[in-house]
Protein backbone atom coordinates (compact mmCIF):
# COMPACT_ATOMS: atom_id res chain seq x y z
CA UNK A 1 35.89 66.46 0.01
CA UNK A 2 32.48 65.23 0.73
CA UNK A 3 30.17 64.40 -2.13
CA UNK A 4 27.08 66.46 -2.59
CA UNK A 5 24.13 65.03 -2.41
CA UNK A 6 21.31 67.16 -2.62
CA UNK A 7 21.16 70.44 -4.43
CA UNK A 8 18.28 72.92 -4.26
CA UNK A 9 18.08 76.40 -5.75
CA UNK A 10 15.30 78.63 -4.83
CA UNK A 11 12.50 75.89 -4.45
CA UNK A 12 9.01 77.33 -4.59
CA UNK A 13 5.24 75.62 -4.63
CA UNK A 14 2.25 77.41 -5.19
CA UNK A 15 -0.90 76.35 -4.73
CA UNK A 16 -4.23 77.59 -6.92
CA UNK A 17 -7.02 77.41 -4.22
CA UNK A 18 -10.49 77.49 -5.95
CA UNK A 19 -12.54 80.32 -4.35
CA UNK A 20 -15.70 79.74 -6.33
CA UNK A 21 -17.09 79.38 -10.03
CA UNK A 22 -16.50 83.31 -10.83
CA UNK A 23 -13.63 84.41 -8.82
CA UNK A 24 -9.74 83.99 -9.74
CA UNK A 25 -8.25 80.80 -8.19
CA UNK A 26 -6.03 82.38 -5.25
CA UNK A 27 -2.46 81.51 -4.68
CA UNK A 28 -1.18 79.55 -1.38
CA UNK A 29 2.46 79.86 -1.27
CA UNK A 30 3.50 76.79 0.61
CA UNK A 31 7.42 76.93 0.32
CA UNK A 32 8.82 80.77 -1.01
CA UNK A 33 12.16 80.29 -2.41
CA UNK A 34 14.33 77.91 -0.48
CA UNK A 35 17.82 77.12 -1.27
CA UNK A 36 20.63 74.48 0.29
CA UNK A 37 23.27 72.23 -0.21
CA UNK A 38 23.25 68.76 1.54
CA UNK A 39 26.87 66.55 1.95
CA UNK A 40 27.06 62.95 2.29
CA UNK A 41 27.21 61.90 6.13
CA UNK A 42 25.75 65.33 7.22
CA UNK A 43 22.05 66.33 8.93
CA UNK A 44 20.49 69.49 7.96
CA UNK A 45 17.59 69.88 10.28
CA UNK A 46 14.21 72.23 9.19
CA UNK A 47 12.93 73.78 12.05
CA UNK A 48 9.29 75.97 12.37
CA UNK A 49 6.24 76.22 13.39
CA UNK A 50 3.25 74.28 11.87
CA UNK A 51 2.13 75.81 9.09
CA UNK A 52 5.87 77.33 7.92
CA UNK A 53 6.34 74.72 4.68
CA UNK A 54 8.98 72.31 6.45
CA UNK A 55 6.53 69.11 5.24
CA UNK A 56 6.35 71.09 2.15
CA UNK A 57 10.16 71.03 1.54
CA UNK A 58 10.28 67.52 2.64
CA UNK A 59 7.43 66.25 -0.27
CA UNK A 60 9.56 67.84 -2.84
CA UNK A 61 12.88 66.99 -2.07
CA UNK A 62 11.48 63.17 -2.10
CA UNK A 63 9.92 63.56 -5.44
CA UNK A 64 6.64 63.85 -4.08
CA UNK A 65 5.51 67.10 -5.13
CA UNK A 66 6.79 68.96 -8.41
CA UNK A 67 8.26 72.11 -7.28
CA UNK A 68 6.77 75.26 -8.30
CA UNK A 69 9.84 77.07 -9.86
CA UNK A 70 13.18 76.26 -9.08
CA UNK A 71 16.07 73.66 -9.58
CA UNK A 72 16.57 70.38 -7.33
CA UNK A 73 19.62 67.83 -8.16
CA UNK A 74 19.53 64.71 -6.26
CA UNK A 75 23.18 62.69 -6.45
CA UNK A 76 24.33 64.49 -9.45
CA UNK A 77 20.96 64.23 -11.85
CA UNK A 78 18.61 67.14 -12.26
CA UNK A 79 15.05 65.58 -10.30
CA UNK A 80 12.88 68.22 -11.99
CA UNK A 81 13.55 67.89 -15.46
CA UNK A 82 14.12 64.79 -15.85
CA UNK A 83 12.22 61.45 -17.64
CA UNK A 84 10.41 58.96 -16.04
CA UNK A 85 12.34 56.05 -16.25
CA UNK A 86 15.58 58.36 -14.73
CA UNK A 87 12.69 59.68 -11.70
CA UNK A 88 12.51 55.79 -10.89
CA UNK A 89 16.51 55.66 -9.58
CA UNK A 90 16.21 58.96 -8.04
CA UNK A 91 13.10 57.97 -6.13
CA UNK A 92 15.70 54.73 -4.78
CA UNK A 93 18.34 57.05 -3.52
CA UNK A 94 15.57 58.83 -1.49
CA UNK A 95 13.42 57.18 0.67
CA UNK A 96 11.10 58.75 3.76
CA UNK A 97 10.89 57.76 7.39
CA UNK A 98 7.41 58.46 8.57
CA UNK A 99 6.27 60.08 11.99
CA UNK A 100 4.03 57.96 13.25
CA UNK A 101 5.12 54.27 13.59
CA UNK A 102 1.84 53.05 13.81
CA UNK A 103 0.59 54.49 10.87
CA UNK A 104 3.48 53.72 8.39
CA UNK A 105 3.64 50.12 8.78
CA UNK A 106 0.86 47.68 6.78
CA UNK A 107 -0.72 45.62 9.66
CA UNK A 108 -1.26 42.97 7.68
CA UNK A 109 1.92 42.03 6.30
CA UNK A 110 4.39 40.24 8.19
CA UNK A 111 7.97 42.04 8.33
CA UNK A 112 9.50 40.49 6.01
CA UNK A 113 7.37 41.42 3.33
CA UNK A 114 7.48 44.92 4.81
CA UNK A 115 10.94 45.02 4.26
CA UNK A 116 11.50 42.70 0.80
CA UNK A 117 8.77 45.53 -0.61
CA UNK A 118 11.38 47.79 -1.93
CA UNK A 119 13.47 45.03 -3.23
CA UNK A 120 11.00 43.22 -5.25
CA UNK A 121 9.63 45.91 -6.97
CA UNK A 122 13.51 47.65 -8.13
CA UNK A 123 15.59 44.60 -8.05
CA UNK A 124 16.07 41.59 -9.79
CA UNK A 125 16.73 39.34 -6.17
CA UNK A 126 15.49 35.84 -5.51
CA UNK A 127 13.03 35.57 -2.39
CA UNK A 128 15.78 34.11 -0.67
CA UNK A 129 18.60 36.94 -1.20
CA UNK A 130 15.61 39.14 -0.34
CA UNK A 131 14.87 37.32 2.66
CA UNK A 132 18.50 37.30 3.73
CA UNK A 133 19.40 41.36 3.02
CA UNK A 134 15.80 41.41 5.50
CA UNK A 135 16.83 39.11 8.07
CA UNK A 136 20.20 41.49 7.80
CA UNK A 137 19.03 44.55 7.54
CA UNK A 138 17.09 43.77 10.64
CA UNK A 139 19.94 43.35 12.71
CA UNK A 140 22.02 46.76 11.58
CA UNK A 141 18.70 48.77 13.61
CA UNK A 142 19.31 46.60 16.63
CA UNK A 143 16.35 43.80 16.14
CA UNK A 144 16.68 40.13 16.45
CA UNK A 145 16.42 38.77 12.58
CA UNK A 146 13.46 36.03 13.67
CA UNK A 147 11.64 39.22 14.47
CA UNK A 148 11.09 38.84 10.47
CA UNK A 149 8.12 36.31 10.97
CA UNK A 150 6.17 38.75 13.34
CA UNK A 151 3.38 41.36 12.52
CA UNK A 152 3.65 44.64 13.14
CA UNK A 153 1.63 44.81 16.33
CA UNK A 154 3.31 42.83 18.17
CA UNK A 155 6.10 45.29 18.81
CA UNK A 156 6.40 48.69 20.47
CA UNK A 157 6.60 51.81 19.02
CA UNK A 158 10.34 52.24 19.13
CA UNK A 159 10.66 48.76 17.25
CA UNK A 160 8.14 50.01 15.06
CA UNK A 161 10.22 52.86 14.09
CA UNK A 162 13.65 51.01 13.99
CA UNK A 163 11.25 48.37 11.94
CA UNK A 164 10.68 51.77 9.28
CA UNK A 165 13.98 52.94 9.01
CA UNK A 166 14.83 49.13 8.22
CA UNK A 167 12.80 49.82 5.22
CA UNK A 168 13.42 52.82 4.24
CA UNK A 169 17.17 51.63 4.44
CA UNK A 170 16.62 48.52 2.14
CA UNK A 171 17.04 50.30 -1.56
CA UNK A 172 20.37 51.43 -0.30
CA UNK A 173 19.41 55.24 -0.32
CA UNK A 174 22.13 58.25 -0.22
CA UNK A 175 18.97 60.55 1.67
CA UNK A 176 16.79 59.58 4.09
CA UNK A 177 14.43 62.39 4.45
CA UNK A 178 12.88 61.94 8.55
CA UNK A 179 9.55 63.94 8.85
CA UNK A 180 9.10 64.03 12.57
CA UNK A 181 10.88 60.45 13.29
CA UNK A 182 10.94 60.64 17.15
CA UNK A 183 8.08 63.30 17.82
CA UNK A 184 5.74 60.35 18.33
CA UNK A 185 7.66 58.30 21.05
CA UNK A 186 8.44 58.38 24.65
CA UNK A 187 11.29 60.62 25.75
CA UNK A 188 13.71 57.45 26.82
CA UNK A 189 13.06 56.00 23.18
CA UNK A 190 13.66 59.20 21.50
CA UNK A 191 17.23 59.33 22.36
CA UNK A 192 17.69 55.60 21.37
CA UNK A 193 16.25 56.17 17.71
CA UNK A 194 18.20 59.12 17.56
CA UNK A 195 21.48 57.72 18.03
CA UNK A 196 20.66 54.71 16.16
CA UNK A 197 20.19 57.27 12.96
CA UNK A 198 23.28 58.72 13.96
CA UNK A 199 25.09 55.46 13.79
CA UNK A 200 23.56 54.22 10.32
CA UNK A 201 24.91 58.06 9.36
CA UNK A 202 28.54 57.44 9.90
CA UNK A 203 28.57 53.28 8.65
CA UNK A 204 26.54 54.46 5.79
CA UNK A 205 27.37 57.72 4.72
CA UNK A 206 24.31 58.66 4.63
CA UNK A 207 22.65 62.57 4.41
CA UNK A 208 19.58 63.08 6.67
CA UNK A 209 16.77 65.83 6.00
CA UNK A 210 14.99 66.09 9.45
CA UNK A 211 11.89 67.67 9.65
CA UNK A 212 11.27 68.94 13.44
CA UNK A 213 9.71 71.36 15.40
CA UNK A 214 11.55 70.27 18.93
CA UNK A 215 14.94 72.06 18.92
CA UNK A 216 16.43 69.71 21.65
CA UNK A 217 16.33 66.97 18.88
CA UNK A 218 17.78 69.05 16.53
CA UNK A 219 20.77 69.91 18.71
CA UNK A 220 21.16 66.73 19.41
CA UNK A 221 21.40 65.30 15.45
CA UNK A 222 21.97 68.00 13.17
CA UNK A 223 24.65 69.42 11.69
CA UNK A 224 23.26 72.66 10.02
CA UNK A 225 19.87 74.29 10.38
CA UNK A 226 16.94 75.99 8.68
CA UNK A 227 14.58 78.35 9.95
CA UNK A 228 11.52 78.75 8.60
CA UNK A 229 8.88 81.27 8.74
CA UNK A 230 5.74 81.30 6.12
CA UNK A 231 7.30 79.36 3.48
CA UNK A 232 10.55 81.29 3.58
CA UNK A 233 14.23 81.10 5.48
CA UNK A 234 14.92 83.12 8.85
CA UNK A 235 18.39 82.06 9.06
CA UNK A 236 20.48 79.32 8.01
CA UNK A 237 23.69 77.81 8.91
CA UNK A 238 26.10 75.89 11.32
CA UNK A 239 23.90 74.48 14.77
CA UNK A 240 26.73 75.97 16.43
CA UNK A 241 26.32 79.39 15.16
CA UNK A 242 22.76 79.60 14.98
CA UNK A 243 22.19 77.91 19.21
CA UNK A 244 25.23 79.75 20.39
CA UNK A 245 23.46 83.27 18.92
CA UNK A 246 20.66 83.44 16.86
CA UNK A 247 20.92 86.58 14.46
CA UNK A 248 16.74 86.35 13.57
CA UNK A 249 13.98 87.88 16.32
CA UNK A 250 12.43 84.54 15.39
CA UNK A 251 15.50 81.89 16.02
CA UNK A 252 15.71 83.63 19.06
CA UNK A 253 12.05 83.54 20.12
CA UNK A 254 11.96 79.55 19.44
CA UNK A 255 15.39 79.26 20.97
CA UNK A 256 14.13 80.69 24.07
CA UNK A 257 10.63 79.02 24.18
CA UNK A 258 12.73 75.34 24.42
CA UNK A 259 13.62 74.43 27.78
CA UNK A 260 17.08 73.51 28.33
CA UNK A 261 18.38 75.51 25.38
CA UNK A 262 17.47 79.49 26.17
CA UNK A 263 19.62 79.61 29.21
CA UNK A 264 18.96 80.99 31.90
CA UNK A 265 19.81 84.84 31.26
CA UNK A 266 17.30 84.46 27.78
CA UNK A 267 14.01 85.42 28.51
CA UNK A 268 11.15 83.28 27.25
CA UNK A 269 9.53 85.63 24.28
CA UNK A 270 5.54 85.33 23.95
CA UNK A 271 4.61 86.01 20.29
CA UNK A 272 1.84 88.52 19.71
CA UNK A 273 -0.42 87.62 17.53
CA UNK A 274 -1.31 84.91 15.40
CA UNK A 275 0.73 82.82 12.25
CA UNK A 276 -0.20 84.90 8.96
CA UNK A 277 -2.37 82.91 6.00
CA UNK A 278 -0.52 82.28 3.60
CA UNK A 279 -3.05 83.58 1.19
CA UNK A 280 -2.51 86.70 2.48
CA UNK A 281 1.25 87.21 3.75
CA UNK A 282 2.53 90.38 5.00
CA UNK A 283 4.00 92.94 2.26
CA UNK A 284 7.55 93.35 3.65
CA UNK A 285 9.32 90.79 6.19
CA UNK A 286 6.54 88.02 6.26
CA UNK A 287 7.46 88.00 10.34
CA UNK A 288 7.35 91.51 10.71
CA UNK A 289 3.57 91.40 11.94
CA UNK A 290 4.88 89.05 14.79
CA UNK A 291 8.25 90.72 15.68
CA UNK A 292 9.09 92.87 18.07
CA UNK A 293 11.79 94.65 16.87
CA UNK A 294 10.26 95.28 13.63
CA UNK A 295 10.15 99.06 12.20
CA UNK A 296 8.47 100.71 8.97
CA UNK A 297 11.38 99.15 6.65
CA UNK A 298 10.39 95.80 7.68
CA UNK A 299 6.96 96.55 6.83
CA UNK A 300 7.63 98.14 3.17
CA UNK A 301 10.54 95.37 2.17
CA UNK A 302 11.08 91.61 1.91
CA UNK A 303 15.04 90.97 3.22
CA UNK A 304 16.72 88.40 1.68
CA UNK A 305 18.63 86.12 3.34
CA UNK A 306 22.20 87.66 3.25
CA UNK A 307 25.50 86.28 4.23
CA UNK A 308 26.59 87.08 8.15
CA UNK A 309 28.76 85.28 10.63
CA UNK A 310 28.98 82.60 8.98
CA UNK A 311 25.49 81.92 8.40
CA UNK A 312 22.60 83.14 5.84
CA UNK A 313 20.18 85.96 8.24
CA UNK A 314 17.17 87.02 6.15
CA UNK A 315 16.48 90.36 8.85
CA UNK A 316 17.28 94.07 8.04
CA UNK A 317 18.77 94.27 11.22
CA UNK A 318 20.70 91.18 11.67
CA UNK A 319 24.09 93.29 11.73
CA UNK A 320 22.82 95.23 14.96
CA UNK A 321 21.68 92.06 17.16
CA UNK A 322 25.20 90.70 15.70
CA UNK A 323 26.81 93.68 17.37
CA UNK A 324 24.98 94.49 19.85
CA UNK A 325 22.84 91.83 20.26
CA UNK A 326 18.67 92.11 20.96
CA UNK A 327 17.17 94.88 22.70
CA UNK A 328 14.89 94.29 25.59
CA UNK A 329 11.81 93.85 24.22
CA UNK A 330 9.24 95.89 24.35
CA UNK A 331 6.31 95.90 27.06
CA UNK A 332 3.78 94.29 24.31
CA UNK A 333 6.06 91.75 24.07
CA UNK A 334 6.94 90.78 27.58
CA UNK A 335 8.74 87.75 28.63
CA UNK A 336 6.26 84.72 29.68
CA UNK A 337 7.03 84.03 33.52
CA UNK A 338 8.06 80.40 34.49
CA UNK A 339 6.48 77.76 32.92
CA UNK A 340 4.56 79.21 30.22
CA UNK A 341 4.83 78.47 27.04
CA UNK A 342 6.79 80.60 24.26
CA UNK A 343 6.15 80.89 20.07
CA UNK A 344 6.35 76.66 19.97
């Protein structure tokens, strides 16, 4: 049985926003109640629009951010309520890869001390065993180990990245938490980082949160998904399950927006309307001002995400798209034509 890694149980963070010297602070809901359970060696990939709390998720499952309310249990040792010195260890066996590659590496430092950073601060290593895991370390992302001696512009932005998840790798994490990893390369590099992380996954055992909004990535990677919608979960479960048929109007509106992945019998669906504040969500569903299926129950009532096929569907109606599957949708809501872009 595969060792559990990560452990969250209804994860919330609320923001106070000042709104003046007189008024009440308001309260931005970034991330409304998220729960999962993340195995050694397995991907679970976040998936939403901008705006829907996925970088949220990410800050506090890395020790970032301080959640809210909630519980979080990183390899076995509560991360919220917990000392400092104990945060320190945690913060090892989690480390980040960054989105941009040109942003996340320190210019002027050659790679070596990019990558002997994490050992010199939480180890007790000589400069040359530090030099040598480097030099090493190097070589496991598929770089030459006299690239060590170079600065970081004088590589490309896949060797960049390969150059990050080097460091990331270097404290000898259990989860890598991946923010966007591949968003910012070309198309014929994305596929090479991505199966490079897949490899480190299965010689290293380790668990992967990805943070993405391109759903051809995550079919590619993942393992398990979660949809998110204003700071709470659509639907949740298997990549299988969720691609093969979505049970939420909005896993099936972003399914059918990505090329490649709708098919050709799903009709792109155009979203009306625009991404609620969170400020301000809606009473009920917090999609139901966006969906087109919605009725008076999903404006009076929040659905929680409930056990179905499999998977956890957070949609009043979930059991009638499961059985019958989704209605045409309505004329407000007509399908784009060719080439136009869907909810992404």
């Amino acid at each position: 049985m595969s060792k559990v890694v990560v452990e969250a149980k209804n994860l919330r963070k609320v923001y106070p926003i000042r709104r003046g010297m007189f008024r009440e602070p308001a309260q931005l809901q970034a991330v409304g109640g998220v729960s999962f359970t993340l195995e050694e060696g397995k991907t679970l990939a976040v998936v939403g629009e901008s705006g829907c709390g996925k970088s949220t998720l990410a800050r506090m499952v890395s020790l970032i951010e301080q959640p809210t309310e909630g519980t979080l249990t990183l390899d076995g040792t509560d991360a919220v309520q917990t000392p400092a010195s104990e945060k320190r260890r945690l913060r090892q066996a989690v480390q980040l890869v960054f989105q941009n590659p040109y942003g996340s590496l320190n210019p002027r430092k050659k790679i070596s001390a990019v990558l002997e950073a994490p050992l010199a601060i939480n180890t007790d290593l000589k400069p040359a065993e530090r030099a040598e895991r480097a030099r090493a370390m190097l070589q496991q992302v598929g770089l030459r180990p006299e690239y060590a001696n170079r600065y970081p512009h004088m590589f490309s932005g896949g060797q960049r990245q390969r150059i990050a998840i080097a460091r990331a790798l270097m404290p000898g994490p259990k989860l890598v938490v991946a923010d966007e990893p591949v968003s910012a390369l070309d198309v014929s590099i994305q596929a090479q980082v991505l199966n490079l992380l897949a490899d480190l996954q299965k010689e290293l055992q380790l668990a992967y949160l990805f943070i993405s909004h391109d759903l051809a990535v995550v079919r590619h990677i993942a393992h398990d998904v979660l949809v998110m919608y204003l700071g709470h979960v659509m639907e949740q479960g298997p990549k299988e399950r969720i691609y093969a048929r979505p049970l939420h109007p909005y896993t099936n509106a972003l399914l059918a927006s990505t090329p490649g992945i709708g098919g050709r019998n799903r009709k792109r669906i155009v979203l009306q309307g625009e991404l609620p504040s969170p400020l301000n969500p809606p009473a009920g569903c917090v999609f139901s001002s966006r969906c087109p299926y919605a009725q008076d129950v999903c404006h009076r009532e929040r659905p929680l995400p409930r056990p179905l096929d499999e998977r956890l569907v957070a949609c009043h109606f979930a059991d009638d798209f499961l059985s019958q599957g989704f209605p045409e949708v309505p004329l407000a809501y007509d399908a784009a034509p060719s080439g136009t872009a869907g909810s992404q």
